[in-house]
C-alpha atoms as a PDB file:
ATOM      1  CA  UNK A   1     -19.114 -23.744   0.976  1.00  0.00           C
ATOM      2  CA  UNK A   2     -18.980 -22.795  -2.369  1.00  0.00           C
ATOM      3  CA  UNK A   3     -17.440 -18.871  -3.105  1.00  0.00           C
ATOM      4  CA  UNK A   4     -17.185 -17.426  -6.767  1.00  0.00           C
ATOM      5  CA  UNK A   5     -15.100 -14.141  -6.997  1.00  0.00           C
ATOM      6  CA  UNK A   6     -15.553 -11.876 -10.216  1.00  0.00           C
ATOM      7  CA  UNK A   7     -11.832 -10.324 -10.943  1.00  0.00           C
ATOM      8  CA  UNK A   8      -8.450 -12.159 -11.113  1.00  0.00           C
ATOM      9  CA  UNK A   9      -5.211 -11.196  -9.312  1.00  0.00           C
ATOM     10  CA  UNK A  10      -6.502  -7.862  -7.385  1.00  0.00           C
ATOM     11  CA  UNK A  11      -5.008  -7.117  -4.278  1.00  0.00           C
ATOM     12  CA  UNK A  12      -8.462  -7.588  -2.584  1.00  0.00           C
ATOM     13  CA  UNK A  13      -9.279 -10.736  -4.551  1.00  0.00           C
ATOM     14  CA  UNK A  14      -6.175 -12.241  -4.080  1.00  0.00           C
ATOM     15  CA  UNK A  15      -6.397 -11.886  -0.290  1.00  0.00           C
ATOM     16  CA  UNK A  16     -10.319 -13.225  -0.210  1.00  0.00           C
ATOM     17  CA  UNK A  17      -9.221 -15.959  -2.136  1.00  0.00           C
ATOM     18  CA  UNK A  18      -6.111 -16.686  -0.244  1.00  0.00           C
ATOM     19  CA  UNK A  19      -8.642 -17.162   2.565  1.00  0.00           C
ATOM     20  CA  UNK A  20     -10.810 -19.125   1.279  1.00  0.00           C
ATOM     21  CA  UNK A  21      -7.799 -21.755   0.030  1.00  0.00           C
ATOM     22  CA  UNK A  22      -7.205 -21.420   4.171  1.00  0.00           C
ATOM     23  CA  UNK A  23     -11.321 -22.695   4.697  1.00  0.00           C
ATOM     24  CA  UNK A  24     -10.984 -25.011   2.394  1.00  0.00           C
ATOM     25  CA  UNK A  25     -13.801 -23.698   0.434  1.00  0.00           C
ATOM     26  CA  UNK A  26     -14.643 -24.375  -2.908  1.00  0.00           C
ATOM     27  CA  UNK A  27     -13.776 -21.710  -5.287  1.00  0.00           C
ATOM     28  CA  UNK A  28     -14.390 -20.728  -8.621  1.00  0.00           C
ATOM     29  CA  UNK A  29     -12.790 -17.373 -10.646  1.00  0.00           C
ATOM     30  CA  UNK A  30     -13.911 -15.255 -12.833  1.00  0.00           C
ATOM     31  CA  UNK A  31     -12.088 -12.686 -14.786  1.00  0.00           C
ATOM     32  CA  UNK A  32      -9.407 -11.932 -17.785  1.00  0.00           C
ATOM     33  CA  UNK A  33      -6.579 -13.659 -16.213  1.00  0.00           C
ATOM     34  CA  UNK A  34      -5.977 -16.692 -15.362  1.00  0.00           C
ATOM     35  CA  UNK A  35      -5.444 -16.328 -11.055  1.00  0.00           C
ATOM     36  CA  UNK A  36      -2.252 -16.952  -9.677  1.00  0.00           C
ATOM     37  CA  UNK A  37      -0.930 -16.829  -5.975  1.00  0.00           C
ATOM     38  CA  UNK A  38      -3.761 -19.125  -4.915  1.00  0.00           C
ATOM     39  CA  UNK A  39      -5.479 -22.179  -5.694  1.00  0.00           C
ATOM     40  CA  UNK A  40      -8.682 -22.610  -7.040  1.00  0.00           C
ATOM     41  CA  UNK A  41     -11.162 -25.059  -8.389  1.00  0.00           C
ATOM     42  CA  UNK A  42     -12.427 -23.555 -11.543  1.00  0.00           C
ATOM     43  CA  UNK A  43     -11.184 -20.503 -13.888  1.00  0.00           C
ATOM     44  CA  UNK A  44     -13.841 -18.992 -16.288  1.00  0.00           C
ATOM     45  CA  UNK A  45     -12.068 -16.450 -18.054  1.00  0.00           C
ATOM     46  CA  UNK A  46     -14.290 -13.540 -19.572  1.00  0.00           C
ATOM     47  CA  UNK A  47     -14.289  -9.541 -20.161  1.00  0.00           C
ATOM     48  CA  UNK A  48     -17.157  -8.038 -18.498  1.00  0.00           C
ATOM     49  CA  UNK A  49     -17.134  -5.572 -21.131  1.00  0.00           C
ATOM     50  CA  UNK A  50     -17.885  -8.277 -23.917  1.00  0.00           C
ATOM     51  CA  UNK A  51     -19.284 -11.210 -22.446  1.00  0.00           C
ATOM     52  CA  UNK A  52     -22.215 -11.901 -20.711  1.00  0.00           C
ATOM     53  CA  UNK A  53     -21.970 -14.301 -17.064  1.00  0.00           C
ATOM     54  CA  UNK A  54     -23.183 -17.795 -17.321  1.00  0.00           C
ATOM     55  CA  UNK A  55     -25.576 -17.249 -14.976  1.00  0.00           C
ATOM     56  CA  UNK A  56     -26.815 -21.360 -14.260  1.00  0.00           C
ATOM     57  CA  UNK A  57     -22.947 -21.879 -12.811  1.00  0.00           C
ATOM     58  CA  UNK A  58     -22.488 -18.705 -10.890  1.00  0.00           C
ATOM     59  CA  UNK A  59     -25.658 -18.777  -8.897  1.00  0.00           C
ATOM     60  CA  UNK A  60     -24.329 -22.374  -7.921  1.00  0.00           C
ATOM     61  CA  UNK A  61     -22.280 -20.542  -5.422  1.00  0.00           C
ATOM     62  CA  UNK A  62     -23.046 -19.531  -2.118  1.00  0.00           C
ATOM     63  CA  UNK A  63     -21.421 -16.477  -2.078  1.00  0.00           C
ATOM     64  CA  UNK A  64     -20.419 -14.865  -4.758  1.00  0.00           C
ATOM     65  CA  UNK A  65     -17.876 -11.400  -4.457  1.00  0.00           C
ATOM     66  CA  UNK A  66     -17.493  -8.711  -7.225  1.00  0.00           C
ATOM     67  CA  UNK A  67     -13.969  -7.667  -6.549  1.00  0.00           C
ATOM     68  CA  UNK A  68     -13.120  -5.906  -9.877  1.00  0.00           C
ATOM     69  CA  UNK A  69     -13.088  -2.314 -10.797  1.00  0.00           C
ATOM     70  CA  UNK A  70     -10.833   0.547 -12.319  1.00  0.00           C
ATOM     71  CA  UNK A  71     -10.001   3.718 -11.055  1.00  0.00           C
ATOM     72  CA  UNK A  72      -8.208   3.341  -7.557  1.00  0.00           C
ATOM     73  CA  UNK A  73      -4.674   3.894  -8.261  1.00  0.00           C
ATOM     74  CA  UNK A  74      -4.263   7.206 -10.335  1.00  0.00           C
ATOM     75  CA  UNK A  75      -0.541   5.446 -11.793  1.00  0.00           C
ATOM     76  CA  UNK A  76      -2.939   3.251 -14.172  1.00  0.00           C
ATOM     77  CA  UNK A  77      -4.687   5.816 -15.719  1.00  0.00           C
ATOM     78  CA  UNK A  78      -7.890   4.328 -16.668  1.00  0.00           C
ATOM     79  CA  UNK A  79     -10.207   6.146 -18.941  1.00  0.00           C
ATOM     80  CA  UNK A  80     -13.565   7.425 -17.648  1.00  0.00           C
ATOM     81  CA  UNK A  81     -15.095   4.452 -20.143  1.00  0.00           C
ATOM     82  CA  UNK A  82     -13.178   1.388 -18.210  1.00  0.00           C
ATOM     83  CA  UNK A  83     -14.182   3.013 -14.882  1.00  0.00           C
ATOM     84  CA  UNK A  84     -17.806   3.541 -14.863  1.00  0.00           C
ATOM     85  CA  UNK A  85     -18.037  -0.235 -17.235  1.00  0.00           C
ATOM     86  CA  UNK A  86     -16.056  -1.726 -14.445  1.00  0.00           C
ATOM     87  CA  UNK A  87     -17.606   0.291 -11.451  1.00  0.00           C
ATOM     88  CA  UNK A  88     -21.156   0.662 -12.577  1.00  0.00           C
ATOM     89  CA  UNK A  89     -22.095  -1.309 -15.382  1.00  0.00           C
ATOM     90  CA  UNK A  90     -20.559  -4.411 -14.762  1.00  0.00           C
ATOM     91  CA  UNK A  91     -22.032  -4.916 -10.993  1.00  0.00           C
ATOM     92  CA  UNK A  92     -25.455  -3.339 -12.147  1.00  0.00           C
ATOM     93  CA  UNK A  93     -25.854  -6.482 -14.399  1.00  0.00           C
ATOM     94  CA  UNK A  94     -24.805  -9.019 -12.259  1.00  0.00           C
ATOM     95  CA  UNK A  95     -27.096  -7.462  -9.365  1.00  0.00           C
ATOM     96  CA  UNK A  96     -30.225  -7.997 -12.221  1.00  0.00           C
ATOM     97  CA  UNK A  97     -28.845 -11.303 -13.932  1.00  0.00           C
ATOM     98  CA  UNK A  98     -28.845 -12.950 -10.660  1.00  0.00           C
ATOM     99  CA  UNK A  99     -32.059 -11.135  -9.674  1.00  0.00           C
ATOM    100  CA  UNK A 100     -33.448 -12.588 -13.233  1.00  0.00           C
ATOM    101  CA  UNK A 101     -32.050 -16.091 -12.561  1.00  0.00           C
ATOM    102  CA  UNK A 102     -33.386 -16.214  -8.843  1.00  0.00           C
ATOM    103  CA  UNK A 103     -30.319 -16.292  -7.143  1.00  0.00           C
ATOM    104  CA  UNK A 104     -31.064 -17.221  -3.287  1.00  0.00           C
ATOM    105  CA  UNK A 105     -27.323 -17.008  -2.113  1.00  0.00           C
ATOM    106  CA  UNK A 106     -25.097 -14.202  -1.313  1.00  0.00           C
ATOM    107  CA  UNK A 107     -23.748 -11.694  -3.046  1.00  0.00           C
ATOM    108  CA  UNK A 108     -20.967  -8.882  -2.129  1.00  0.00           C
ATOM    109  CA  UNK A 109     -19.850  -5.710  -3.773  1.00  0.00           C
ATOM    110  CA  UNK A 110     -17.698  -3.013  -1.893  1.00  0.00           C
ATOM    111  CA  UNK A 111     -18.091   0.418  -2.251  1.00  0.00           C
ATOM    112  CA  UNK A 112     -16.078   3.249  -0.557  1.00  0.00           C
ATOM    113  CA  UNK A 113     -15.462   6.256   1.416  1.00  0.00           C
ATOM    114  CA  UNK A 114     -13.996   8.344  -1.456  1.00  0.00           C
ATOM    115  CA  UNK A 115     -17.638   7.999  -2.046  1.00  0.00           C
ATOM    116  CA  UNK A 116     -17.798  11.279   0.859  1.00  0.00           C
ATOM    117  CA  UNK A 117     -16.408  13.222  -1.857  1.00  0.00           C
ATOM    118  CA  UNK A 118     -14.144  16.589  -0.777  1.00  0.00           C
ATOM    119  CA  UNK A 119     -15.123  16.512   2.785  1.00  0.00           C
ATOM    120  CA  UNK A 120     -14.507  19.079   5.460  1.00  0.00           C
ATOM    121  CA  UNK A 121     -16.219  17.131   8.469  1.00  0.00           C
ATOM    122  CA  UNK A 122     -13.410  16.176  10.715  1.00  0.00           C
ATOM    123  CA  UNK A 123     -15.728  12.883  12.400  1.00  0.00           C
ATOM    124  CA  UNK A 124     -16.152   9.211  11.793  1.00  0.00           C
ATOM    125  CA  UNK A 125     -19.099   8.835   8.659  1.00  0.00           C
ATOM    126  CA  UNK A 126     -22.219   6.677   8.811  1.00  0.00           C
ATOM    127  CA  UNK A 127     -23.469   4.784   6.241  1.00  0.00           C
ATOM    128  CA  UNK A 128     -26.085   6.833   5.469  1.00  0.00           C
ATOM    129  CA  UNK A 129     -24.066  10.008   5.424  1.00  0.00           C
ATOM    130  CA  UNK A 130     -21.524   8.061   2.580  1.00  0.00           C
ATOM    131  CA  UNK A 131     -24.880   7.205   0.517  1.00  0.00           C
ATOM    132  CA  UNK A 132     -26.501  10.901   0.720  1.00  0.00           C
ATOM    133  CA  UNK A 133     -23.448  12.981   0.563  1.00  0.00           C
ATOM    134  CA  UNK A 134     -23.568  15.610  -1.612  1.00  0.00           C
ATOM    135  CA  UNK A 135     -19.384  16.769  -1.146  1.00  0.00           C
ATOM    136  CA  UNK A 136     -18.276  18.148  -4.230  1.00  0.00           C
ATOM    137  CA  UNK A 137     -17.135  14.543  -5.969  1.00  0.00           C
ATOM    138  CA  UNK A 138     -13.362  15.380  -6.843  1.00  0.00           C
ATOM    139  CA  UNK A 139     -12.347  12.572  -9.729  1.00  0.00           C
ATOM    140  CA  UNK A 140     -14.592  10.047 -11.778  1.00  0.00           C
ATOM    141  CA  UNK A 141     -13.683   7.355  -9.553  1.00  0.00           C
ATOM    142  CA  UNK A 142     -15.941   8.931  -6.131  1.00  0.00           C
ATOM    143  CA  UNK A 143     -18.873   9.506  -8.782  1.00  0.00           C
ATOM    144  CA  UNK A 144     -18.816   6.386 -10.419  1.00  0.00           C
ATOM    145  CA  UNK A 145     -18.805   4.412  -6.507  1.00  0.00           C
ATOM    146  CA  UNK A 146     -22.230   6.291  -5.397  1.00  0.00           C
ATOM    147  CA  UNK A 147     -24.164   5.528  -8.318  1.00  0.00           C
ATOM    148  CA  UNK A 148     -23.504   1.880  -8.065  1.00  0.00           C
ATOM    149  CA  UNK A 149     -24.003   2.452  -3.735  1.00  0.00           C
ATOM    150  CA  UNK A 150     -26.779   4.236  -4.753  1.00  0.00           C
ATOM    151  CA  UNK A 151     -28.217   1.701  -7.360  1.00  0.00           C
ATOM    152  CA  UNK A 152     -28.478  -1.282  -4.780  1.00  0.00           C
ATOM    153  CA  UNK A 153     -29.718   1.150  -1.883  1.00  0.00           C
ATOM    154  CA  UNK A 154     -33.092   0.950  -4.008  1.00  0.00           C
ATOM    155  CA  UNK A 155     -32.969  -1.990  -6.250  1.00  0.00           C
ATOM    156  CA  UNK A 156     -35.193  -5.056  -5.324  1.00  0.00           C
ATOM    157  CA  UNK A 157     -33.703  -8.414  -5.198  1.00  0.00           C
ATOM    158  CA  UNK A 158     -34.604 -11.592  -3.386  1.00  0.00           C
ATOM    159  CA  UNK A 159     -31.021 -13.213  -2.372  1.00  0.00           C
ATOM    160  CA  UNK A 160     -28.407 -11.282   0.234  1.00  0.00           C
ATOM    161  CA  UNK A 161     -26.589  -8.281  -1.177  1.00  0.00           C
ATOM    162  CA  UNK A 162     -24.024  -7.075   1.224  1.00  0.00           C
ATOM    163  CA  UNK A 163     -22.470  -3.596   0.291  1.00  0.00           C
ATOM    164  CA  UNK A 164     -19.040  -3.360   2.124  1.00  0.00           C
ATOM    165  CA  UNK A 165     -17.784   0.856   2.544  1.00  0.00           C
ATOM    166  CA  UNK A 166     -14.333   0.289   3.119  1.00  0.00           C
ATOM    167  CA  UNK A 167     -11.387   2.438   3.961  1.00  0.00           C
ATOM    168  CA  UNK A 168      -8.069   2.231   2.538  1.00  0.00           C
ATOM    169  CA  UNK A 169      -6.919  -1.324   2.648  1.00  0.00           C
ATOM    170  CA  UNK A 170      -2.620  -2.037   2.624  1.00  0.00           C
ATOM    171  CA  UNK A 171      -0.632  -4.923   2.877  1.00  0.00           C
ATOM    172  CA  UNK A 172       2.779  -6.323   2.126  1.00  0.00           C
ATOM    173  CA  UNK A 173       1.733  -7.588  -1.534  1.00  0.00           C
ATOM    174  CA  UNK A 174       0.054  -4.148  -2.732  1.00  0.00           C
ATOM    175  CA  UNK A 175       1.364  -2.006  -5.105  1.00  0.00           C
ATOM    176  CA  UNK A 176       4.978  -1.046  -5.003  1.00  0.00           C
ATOM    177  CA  UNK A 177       3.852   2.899  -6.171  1.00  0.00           C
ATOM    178  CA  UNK A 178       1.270   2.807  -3.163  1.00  0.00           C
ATOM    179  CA  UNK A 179       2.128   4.944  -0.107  1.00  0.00           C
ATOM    180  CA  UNK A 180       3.781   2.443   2.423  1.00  0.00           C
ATOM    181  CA  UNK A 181       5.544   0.413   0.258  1.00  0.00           C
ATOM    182  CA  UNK A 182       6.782   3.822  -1.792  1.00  0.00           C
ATOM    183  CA  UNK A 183       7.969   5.288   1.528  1.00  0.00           C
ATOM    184  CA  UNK A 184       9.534   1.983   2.821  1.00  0.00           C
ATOM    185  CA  UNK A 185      11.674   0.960  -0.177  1.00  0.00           C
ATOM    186  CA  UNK A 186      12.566   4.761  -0.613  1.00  0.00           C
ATOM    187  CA  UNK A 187      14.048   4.570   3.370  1.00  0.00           C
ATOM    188  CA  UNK A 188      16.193   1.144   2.610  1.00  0.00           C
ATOM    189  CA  UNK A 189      17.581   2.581  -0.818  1.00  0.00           C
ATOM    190  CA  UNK A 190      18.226   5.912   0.183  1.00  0.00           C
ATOM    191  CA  UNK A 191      15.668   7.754  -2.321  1.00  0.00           C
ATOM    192  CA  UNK A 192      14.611  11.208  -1.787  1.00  0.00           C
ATOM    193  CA  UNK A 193      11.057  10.975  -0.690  1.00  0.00           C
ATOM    194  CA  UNK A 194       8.149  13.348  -2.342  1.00  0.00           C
ATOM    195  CA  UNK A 195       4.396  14.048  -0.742  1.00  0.00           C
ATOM    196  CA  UNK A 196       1.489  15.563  -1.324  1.00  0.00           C
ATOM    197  CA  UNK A 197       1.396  18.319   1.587  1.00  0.00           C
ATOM    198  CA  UNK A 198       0.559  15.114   3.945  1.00  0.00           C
ATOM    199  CA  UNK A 199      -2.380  16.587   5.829  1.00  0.00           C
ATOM    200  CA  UNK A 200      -4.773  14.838   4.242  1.00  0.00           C
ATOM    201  CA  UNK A 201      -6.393  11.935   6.973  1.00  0.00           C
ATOM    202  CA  UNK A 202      -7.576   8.406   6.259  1.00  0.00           C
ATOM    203  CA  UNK A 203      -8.537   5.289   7.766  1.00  0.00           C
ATOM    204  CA  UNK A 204      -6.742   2.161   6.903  1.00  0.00           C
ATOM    205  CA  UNK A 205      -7.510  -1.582   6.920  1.00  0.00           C
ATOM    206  CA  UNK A 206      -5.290  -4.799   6.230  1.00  0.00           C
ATOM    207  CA  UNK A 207      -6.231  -6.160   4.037  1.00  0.00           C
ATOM    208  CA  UNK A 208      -6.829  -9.823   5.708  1.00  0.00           C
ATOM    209  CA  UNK A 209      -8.798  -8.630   7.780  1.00  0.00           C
ATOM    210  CA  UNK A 210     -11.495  -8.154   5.089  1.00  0.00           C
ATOM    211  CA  UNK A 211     -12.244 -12.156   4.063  1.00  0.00           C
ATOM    212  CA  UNK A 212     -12.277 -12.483   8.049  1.00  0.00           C
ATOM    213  CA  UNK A 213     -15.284 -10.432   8.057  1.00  0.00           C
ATOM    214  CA  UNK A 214     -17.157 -11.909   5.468  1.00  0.00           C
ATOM    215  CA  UNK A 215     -16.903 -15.053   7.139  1.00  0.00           C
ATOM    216  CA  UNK A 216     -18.394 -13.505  10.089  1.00  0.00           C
ATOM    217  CA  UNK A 217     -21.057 -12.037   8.439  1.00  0.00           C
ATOM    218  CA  UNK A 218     -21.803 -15.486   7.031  1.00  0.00           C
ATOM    219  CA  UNK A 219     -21.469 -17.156  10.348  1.00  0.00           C
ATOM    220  CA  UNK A 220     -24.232 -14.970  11.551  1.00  0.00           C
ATOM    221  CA  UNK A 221     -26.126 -14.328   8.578  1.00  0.00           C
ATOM    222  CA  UNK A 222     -25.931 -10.865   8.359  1.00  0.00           C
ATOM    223  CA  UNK A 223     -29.289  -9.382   6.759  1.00  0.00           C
ATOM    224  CA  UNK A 224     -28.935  -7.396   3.399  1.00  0.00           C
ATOM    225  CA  UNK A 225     -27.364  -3.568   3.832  1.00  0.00           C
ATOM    226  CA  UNK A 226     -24.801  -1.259   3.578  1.00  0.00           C
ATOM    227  CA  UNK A 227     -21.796  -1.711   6.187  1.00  0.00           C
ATOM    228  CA  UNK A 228     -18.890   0.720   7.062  1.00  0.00           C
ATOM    229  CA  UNK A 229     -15.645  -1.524   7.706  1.00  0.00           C
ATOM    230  CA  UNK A 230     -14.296   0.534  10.242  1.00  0.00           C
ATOM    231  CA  UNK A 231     -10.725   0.863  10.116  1.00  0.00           C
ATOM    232  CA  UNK A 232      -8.155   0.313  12.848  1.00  0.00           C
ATOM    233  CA  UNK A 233      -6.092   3.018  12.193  1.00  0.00           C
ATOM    234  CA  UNK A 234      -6.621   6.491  11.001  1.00  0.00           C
ATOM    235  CA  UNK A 235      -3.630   8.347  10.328  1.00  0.00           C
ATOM    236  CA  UNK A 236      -1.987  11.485   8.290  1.00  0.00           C
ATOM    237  CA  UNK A 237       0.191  11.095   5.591  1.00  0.00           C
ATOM    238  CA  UNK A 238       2.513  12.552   7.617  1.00  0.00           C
ATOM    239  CA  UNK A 239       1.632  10.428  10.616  1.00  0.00           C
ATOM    240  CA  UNK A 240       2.244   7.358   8.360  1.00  0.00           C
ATOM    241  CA  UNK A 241       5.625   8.634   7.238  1.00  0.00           C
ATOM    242  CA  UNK A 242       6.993   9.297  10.518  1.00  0.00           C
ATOM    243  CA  UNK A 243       5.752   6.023  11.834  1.00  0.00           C
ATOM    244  CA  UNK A 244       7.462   4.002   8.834  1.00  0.00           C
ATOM    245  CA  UNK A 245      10.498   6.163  10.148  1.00  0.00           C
ATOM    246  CA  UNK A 246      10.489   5.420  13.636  1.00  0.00           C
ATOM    247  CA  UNK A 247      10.135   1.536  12.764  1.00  0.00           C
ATOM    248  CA  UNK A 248      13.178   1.278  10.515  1.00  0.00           C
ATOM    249  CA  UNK A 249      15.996   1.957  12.078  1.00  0.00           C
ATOM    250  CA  UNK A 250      17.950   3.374   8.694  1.00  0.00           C
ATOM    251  CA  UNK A 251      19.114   6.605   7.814  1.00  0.00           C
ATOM    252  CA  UNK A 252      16.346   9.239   6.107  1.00  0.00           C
ATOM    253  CA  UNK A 253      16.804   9.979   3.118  1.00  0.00           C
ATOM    254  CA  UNK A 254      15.336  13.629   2.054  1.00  0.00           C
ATOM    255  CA  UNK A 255      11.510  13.839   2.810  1.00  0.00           C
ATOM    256  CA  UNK A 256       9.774  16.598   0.590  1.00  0.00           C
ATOM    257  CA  UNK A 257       6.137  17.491   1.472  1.00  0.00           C
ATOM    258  CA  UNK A 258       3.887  19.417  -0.553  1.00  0.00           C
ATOM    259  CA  UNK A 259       5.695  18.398  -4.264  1.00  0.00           C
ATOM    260  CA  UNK A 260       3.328  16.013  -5.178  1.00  0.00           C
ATOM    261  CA  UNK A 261      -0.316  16.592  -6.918  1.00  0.00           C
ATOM    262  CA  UNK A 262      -3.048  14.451  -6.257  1.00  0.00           C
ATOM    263  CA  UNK A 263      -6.621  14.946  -7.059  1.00  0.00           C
ATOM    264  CA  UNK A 264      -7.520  13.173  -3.931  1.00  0.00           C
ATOM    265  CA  UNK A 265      -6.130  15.361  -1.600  1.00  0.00           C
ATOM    266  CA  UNK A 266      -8.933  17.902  -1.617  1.00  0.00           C
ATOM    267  CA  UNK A 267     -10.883  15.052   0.271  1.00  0.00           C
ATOM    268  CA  UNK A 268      -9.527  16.223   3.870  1.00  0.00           C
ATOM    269  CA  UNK A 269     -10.895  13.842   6.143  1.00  0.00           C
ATOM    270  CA  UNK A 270     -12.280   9.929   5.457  1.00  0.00           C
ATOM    271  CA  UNK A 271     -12.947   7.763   8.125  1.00  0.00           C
ATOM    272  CA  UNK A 272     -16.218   5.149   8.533  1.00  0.00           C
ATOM    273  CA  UNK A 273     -18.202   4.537  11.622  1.00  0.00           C
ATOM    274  CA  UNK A 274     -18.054   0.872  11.697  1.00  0.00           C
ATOM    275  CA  UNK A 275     -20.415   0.533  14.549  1.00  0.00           C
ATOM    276  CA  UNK A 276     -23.580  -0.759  12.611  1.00  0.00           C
ATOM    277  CA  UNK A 277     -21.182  -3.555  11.445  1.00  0.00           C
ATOM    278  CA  UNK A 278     -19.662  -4.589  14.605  1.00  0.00           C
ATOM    279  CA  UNK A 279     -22.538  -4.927  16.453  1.00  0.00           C
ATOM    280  CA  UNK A 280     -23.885  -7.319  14.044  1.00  0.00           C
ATOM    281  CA  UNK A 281     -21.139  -9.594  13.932  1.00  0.00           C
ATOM    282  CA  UNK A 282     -19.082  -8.551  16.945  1.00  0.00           C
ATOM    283  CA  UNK A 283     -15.679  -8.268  14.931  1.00  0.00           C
ATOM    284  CA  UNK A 284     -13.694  -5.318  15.121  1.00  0.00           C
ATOM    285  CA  UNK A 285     -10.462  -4.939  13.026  1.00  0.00           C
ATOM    286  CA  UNK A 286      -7.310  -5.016  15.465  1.00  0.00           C
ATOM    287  CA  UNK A 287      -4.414  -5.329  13.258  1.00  0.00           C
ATOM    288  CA  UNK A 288      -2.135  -2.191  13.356  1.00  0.00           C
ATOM    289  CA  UNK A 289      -0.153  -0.188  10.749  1.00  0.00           C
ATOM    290  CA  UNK A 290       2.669  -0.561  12.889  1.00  0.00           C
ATOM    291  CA  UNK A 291       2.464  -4.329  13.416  1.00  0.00           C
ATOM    292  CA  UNK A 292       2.655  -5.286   9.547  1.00  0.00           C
ATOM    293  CA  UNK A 293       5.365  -2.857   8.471  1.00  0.00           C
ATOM    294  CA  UNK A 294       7.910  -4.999   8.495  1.00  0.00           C
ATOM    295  CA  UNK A 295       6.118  -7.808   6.491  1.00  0.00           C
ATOM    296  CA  UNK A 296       6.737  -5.440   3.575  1.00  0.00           C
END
């Protein structure tokens, strides 16, 4: 097999590709850095924002994976320009270039359930309720995700386009500023702790568990669509604090709630209905907050 993954050195790249060094698979790279943390077979180095894809090489692949993007983690501070190129633009011409070149392979993009926008809905979302939902969109990130979601809901195209809504992936190699690793290495060195109010609820994923089911949507070639990845947990901030707390067995240091602004804490409530996906491929994510917390 033959995978080509557009983006270098992202958390969710890095795992993908990480898996597919595990398959043996072939594996090609595109993006502005050359990859590291993995092995790979060829490294074509480009800005999406410049350049345009060689087209005749990628479509060799049988799957190929747009795994770039802006906009996630508010510490970066991308401008509204790098997030709807990156979000939008970028995947919008790769959907038509390989529509133009007749792909007849496979091709991924992810979108996501900030998508639901400043929900008040405490329930599990469908797919179709992340695609039509009109929530009040709270940052340029959740507007920029449903136009592209929106964009291949009605574009035509001959190859496989699956469109992944995921939750909140983690893992021991994600950012150090992210929630679990921020509250961990706060508890071992003894660093006062600051929240949002911690009410907010979200669904989370680990991140390996994501290449596992792409392979089993290949394995049973799953038709073209929008999928919910359903996560395993769904958990509180506070939840997740306290659980990170019960697990190391140090002394607290002083946990403030309710000091800390973000914009995506008016979205109250995000968790996917992953049943259209599981009963296509009959994989359900089982790994546990609580059984990777010490990998970190």
């Amino acid at each position: 097999m033959q995978v080509s993954i557009i983006g270098t050195n992202g958390f969710l790249s890095t795992a993908i590709a990480q898996h597919c060094n595990a398959k043996k698979w072939q594996l090609d790279m595109y993006g502005l850095e050359d990859p590291i943390g993995h092995a790979y077979d060829h490294f074509f180095k480009i800005n999406l924002l410049e350049s345009q894809i060689d087209y005749t090489q990628l479509s060799k692949s049988d799957i190929i994976i747009y795994a770039s993007g802006a906009g996630i983690q508010n510490n970066l501070n991308e401008s509204a320009y790098l997030i709807y190129a990156l979000n939008v633009t970028a995947p919008i011409n790769i959907c038509n270039g390989l529509r133009i070149n007749n792909y007849k392979g496979i091709f991924i993009s992810f979108g996501s359930y900030f998508e639901l926008g400043q929900t008040t809905e405490r329930h599990a979302f469908t797919e179709h309720e992340v695609l039509t939902s009109t929530f009040k969109a709270p940052n340029d990130y959740t507007i920029s995700k449903r136009m592209l979601s929106r964009f291949i809901d009605g574009y035509s195209h001959e190859f496989t386009h699956w469109h992944f809504y995921i939750p909140t992936i983690y893992g021991e190699t994600e950012n150090p500023t992210r929630l679990i690793p921020y509250t961990i290495n706060s508890i071992r060195n003894c660093k006062p702790l600051n929240f949002t109010d911690g009410n907010q609820v979200r669904s989370y994923i680990y991140v390996n568990e994501i290449p596992i089911i792409i392979e089993k949507a290949y394995e049973v070639s799953l038709p073209t669509g929008l999928y919910n990845i359903g996560g395993s947990d769904t958990l509180s901030v506070k939840e997740i604090v306290n659980l990170i707390r019960n697990l190391l067995d140090e002394e607290i240091p002083i946990c403030h709630f309710g000091t800390v602004d973000r914009k995506d804490v008016s979205m109250k409530y995000l968790e996917l209905d992953g049943s259209k996906l599981y009963n296509a491929i009959g994989y359900k994510c089982s790994i546990s907050m609580k059984d990777v917390i010490f990998k970190y």
